[in-house]
C-alpha atoms as a PDB file:
ATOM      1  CA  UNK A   1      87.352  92.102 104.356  1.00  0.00           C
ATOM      2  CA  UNK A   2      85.255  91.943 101.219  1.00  0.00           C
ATOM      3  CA  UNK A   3      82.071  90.325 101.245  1.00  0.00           C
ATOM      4  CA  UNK A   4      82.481  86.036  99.956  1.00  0.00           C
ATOM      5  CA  UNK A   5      80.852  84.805  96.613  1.00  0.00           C
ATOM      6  CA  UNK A   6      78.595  82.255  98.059  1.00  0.00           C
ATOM      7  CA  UNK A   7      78.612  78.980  95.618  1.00  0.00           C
ATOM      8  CA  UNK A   8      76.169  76.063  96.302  1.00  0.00           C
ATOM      9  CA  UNK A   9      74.965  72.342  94.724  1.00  0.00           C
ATOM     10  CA  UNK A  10      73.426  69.740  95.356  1.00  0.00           C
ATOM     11  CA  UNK A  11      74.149  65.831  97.125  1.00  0.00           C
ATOM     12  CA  UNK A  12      73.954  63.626  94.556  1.00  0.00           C
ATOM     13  CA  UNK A  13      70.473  62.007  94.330  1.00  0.00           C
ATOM     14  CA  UNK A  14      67.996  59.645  92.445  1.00  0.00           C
ATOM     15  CA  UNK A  15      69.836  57.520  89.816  1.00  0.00           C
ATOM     16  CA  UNK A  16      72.911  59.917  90.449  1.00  0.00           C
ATOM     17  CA  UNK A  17      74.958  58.167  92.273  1.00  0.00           C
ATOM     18  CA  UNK A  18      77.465  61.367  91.898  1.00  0.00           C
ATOM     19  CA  UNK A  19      76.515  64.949  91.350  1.00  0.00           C
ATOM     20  CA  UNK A  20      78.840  67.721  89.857  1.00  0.00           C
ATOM     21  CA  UNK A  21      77.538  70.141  91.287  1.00  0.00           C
ATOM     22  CA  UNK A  22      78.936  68.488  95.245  1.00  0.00           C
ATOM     23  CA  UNK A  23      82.307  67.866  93.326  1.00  0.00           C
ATOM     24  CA  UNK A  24      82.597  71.778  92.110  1.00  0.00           C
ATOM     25  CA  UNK A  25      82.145  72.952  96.095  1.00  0.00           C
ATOM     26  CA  UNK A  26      84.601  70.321  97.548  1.00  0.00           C
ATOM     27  CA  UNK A  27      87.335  71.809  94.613  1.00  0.00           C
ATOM     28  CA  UNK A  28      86.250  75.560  95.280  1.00  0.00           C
ATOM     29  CA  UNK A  29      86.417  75.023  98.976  1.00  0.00           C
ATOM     30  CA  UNK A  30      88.543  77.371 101.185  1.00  0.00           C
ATOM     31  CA  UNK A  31      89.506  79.373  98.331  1.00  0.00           C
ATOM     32  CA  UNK A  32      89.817  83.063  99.400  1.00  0.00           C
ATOM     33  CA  UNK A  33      86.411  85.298  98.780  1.00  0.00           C
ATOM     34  CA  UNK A  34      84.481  82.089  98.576  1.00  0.00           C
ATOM     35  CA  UNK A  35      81.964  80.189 100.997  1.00  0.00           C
ATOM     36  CA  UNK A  36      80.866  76.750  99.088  1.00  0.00           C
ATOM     37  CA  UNK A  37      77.824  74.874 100.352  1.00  0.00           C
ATOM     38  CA  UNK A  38      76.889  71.606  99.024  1.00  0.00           C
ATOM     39  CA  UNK A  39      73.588  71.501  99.734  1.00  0.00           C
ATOM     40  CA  UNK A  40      70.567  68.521 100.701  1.00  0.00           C
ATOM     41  CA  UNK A  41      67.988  67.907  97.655  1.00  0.00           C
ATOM     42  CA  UNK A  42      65.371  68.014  99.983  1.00  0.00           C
ATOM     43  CA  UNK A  43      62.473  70.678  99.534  1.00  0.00           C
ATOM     44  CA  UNK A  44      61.848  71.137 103.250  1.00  0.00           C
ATOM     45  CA  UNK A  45      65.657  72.358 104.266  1.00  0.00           C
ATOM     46  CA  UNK A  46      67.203  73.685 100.791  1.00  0.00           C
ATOM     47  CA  UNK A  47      65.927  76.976 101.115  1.00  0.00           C
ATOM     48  CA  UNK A  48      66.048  77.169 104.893  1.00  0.00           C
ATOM     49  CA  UNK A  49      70.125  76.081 104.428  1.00  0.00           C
ATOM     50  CA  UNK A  50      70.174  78.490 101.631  1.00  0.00           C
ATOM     51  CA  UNK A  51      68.755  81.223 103.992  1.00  0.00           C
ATOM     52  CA  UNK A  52      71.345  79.899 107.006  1.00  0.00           C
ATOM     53  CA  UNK A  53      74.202  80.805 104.787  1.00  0.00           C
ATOM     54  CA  UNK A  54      72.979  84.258 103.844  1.00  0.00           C
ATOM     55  CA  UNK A  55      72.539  85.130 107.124  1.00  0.00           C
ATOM     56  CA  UNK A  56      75.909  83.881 108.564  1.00  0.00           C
ATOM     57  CA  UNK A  57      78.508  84.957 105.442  1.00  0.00           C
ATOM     58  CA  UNK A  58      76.176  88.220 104.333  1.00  0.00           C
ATOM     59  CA  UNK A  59      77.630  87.059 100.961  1.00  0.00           C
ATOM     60  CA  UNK A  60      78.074  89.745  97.652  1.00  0.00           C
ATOM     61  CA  UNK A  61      76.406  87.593  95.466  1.00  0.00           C
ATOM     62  CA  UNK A  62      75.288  84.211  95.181  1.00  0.00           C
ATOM     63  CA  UNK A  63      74.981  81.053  92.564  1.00  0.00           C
ATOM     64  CA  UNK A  64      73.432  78.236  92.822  1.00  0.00           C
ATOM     65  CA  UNK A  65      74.558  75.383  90.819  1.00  0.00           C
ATOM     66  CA  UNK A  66      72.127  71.412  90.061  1.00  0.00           C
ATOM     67  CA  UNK A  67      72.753  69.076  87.689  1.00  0.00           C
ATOM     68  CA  UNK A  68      70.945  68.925  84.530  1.00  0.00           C
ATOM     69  CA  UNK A  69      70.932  64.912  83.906  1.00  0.00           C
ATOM     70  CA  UNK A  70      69.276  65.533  80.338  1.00  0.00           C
ATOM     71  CA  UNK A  71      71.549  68.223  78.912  1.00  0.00           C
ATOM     72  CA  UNK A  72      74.961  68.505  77.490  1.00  0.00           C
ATOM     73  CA  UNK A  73      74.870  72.361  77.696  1.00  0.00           C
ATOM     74  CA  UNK A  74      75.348  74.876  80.924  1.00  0.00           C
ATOM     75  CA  UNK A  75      71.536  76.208  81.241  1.00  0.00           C
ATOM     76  CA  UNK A  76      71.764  79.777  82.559  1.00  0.00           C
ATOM     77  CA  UNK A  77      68.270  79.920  84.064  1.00  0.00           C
ATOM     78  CA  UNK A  78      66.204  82.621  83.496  1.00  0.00           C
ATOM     79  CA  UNK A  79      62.802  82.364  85.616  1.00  0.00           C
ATOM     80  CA  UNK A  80      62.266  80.442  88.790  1.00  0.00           C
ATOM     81  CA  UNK A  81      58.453  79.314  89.256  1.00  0.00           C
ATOM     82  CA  UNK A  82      56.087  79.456  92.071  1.00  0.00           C
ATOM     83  CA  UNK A  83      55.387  75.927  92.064  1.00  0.00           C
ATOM     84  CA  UNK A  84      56.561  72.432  93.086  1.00  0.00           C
ATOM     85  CA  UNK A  85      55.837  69.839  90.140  1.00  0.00           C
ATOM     86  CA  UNK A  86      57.470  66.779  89.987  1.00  0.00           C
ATOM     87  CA  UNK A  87      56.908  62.803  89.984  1.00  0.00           C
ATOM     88  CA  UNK A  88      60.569  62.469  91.413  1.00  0.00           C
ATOM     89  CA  UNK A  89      61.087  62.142  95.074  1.00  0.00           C
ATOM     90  CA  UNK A  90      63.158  63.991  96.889  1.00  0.00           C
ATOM     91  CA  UNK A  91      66.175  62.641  98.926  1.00  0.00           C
ATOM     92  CA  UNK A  92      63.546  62.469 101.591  1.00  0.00           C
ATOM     93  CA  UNK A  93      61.521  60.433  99.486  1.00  0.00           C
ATOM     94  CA  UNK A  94      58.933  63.585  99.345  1.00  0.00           C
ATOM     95  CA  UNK A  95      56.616  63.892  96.078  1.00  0.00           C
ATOM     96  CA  UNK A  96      54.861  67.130  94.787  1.00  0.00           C
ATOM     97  CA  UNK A  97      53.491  67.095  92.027  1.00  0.00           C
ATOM     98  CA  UNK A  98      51.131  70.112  91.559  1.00  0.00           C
ATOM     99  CA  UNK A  99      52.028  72.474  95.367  1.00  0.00           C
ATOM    100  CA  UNK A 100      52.363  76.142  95.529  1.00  0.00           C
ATOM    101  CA  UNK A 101      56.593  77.005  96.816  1.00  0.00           C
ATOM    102  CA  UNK A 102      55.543  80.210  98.530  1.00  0.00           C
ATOM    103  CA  UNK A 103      51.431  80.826  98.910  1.00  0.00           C
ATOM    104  CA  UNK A 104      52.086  85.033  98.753  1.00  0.00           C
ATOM    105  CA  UNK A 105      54.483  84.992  96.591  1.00  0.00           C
ATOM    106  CA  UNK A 106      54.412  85.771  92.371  1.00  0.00           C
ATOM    107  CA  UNK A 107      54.239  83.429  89.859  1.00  0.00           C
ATOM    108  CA  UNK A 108      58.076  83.600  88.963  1.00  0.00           C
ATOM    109  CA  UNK A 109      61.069  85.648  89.623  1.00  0.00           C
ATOM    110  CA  UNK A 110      63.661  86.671  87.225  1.00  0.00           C
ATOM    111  CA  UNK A 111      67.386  85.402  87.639  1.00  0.00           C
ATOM    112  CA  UNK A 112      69.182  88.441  88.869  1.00  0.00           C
ATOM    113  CA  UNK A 113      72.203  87.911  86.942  1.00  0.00           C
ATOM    114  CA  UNK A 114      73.197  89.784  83.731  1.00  0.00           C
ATOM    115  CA  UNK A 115      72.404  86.877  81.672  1.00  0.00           C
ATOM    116  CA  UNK A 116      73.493  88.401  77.971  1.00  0.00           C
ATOM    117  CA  UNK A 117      76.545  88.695  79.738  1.00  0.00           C
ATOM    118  CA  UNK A 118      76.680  85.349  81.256  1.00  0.00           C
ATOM    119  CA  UNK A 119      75.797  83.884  78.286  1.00  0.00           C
ATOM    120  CA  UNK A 120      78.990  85.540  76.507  1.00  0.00           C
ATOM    121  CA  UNK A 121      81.229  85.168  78.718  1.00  0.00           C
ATOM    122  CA  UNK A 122      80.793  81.418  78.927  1.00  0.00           C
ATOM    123  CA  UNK A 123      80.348  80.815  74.904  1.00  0.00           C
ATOM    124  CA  UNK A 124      83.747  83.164  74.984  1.00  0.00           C
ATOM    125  CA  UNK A 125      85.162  80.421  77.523  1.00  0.00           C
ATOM    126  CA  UNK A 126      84.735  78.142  74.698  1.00  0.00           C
ATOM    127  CA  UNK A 127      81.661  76.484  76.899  1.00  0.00           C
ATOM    128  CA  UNK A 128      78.893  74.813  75.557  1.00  0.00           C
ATOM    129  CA  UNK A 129      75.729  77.198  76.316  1.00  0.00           C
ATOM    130  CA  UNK A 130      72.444  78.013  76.752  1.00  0.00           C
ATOM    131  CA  UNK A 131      69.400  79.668  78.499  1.00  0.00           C
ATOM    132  CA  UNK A 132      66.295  78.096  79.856  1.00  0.00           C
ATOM    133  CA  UNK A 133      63.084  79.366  80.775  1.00  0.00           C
ATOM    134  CA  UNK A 134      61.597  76.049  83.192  1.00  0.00           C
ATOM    135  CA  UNK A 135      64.634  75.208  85.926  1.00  0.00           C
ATOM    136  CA  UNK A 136      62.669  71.914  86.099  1.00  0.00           C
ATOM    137  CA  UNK A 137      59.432  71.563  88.763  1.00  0.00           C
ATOM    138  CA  UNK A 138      62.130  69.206  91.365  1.00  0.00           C
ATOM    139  CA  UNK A 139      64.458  70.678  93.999  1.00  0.00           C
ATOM    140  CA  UNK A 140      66.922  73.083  91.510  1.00  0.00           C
ATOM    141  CA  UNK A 141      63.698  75.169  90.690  1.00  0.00           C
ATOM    142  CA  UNK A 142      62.430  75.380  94.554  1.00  0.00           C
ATOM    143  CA  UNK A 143      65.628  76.516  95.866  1.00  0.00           C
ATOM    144  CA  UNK A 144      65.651  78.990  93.054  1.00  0.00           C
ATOM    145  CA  UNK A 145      62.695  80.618  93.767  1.00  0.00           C
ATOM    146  CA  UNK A 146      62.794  80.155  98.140  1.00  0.00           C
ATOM    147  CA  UNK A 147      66.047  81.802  97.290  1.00  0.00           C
ATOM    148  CA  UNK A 148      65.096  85.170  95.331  1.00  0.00           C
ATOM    149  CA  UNK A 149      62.157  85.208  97.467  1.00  0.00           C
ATOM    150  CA  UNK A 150      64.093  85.470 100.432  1.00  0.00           C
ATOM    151  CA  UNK A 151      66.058  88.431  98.660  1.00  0.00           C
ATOM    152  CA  UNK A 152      62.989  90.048  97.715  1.00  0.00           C
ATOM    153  CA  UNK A 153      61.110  90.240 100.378  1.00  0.00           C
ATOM    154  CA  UNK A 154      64.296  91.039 102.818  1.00  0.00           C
ATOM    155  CA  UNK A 155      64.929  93.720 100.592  1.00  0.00           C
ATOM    156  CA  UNK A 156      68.850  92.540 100.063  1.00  0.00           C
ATOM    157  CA  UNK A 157      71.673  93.796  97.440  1.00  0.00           C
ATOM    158  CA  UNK A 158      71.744  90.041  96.432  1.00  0.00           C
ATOM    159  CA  UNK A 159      72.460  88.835  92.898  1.00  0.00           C
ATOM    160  CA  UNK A 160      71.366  85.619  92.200  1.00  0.00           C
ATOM    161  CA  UNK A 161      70.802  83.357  89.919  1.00  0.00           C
ATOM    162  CA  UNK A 162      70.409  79.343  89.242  1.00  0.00           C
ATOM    163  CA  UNK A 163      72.884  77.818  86.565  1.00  0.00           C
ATOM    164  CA  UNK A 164      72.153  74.223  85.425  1.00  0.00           C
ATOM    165  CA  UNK A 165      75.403  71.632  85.003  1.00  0.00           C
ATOM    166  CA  UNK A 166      75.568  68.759  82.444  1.00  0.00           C
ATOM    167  CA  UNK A 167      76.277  65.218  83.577  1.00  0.00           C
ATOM    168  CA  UNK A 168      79.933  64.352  83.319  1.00  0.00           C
ATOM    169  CA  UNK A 169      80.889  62.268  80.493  1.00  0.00           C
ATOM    170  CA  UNK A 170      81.395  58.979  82.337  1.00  0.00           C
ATOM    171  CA  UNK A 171      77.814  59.512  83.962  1.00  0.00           C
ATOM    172  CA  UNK A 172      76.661  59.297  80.408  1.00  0.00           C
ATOM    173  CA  UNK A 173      78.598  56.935  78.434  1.00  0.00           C
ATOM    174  CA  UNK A 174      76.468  54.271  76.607  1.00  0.00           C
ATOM    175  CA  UNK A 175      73.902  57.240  75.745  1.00  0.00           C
ATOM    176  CA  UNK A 176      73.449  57.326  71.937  1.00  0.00           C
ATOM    177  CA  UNK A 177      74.855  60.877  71.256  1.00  0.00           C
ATOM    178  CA  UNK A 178      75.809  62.430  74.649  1.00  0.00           C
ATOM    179  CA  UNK A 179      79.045  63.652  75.753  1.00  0.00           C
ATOM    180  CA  UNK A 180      78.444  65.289  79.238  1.00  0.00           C
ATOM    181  CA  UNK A 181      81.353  67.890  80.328  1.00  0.00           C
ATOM    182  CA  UNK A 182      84.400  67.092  81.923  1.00  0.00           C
ATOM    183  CA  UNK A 183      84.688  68.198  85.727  1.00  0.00           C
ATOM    184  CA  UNK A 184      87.542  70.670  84.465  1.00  0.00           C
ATOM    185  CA  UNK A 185      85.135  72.721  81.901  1.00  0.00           C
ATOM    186  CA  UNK A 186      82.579  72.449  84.657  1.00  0.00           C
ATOM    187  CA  UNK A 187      85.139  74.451  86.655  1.00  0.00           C
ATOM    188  CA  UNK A 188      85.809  76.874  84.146  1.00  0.00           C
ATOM    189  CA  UNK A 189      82.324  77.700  83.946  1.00  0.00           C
ATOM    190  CA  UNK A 190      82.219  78.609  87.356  1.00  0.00           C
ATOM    191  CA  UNK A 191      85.117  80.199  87.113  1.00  0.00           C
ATOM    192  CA  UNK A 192      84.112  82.636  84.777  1.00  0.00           C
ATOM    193  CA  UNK A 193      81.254  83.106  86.299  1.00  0.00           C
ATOM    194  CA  UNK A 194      82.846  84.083  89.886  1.00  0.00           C
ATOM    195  CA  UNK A 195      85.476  86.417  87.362  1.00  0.00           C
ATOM    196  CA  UNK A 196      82.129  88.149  85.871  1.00  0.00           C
ATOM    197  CA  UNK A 197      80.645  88.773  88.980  1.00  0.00           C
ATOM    198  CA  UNK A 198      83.555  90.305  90.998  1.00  0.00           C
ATOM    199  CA  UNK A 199      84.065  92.593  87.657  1.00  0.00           C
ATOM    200  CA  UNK A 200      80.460  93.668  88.362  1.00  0.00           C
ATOM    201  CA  UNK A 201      81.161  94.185  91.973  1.00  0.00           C
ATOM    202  CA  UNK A 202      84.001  95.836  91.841  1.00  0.00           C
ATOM    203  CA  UNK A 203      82.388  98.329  89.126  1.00  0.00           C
ATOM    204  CA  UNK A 204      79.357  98.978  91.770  1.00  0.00           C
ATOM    205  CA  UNK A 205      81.493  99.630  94.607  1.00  0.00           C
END
């Protein structure tokens, strides 16, 4: 049997009294060639749950879905810093606001996606687009990097990256100018992004 796509996001937290990113897993769930993991937004146990999951599934590849509460666009992110920096607590009503993720590790890691591609392929999807450089100093950036730096320095065939979700459209209504995405183009996305990956796969093996 082929190694799973691991998929995961986050509990819904702070003023979000839903996330996305949770509904996306419970849709995707028990689909065949797919583990889903929704996981806590909790710096101490995201990226020991992240590491949990590589080590029982041995997944192909991996992405990692938050939610993006100021942005109407998917955010392909590009870099995942070495530092927690944030006046938001987490679900466990922890606060870092200037604290090194990983003491030995670099300053920032690269997504190991083919973003060019990624990018295409979702503006092709019709998908409203973008890259960022910053995944945000909160939870979505620490699981980022605890995540490539467990690949790293474990030496896995692991590509991963971080993809940020809009707000759906009811989460924003009232907003002067916002739209949000429905939970149906949120599913494309991933979609297309699970198509794009198994495409690469299959091309490696």
């Amino acid at each position: 049997m082929a190694a799973p796509i691991l998929l995961t996001g986050f509990q819904p937290f702070g003023d979000n009294a839903v996330n996305p990113t949770a509904l996306l897993m419970e849709r995707l769930a028990g689909e065949p060639g797919v583990v889903t993991a929704v996981l806590p937004v909790e710096y101490d146990t995201c990226g020991e749950a992240f590491a949990a999951l590589v080590e029982e599934h041995g997944p192909a590849a991996a992405l990692c879905f938050g939610l993006a509460g100021n942005s109407d666009y998917i955010k392909v992110e590009r870099l995942a810093w070495n530092r927690d920096e944030s006046d938001k607590p987490d679900n466990a009503g922890i606060v870092r606001t200037d604290q090194v993720i990983e003491p030995d590790g670099p300053t920032a890691y690269g997504s190991a996606l083919p973003i060019p591609m990624v990018m295409r392929e979702l503006a092709i999807a019709g998908l409203p687009v973008t890259f960022s450089d910053f995944a945000g100093g909160f939870v979505c950036n620490h699981l980022f990097y605890r995540a490539r730096h467990l690949i790293e320095t474990r030496g896995l065939d692991l590509p991963m990256g971080f993809i940020h979700l809009p707000p759906l459209p009811e989460q924003v209504a009232g907003q002067s100018g916002r739209v949000g995405l429905r939970l149906e183009r949120q599913e494309l996305a991933v979609r297309t992004l699970m198509g794009l990956l198994r495409q690469g796969l299959g091309e490696a093996a």
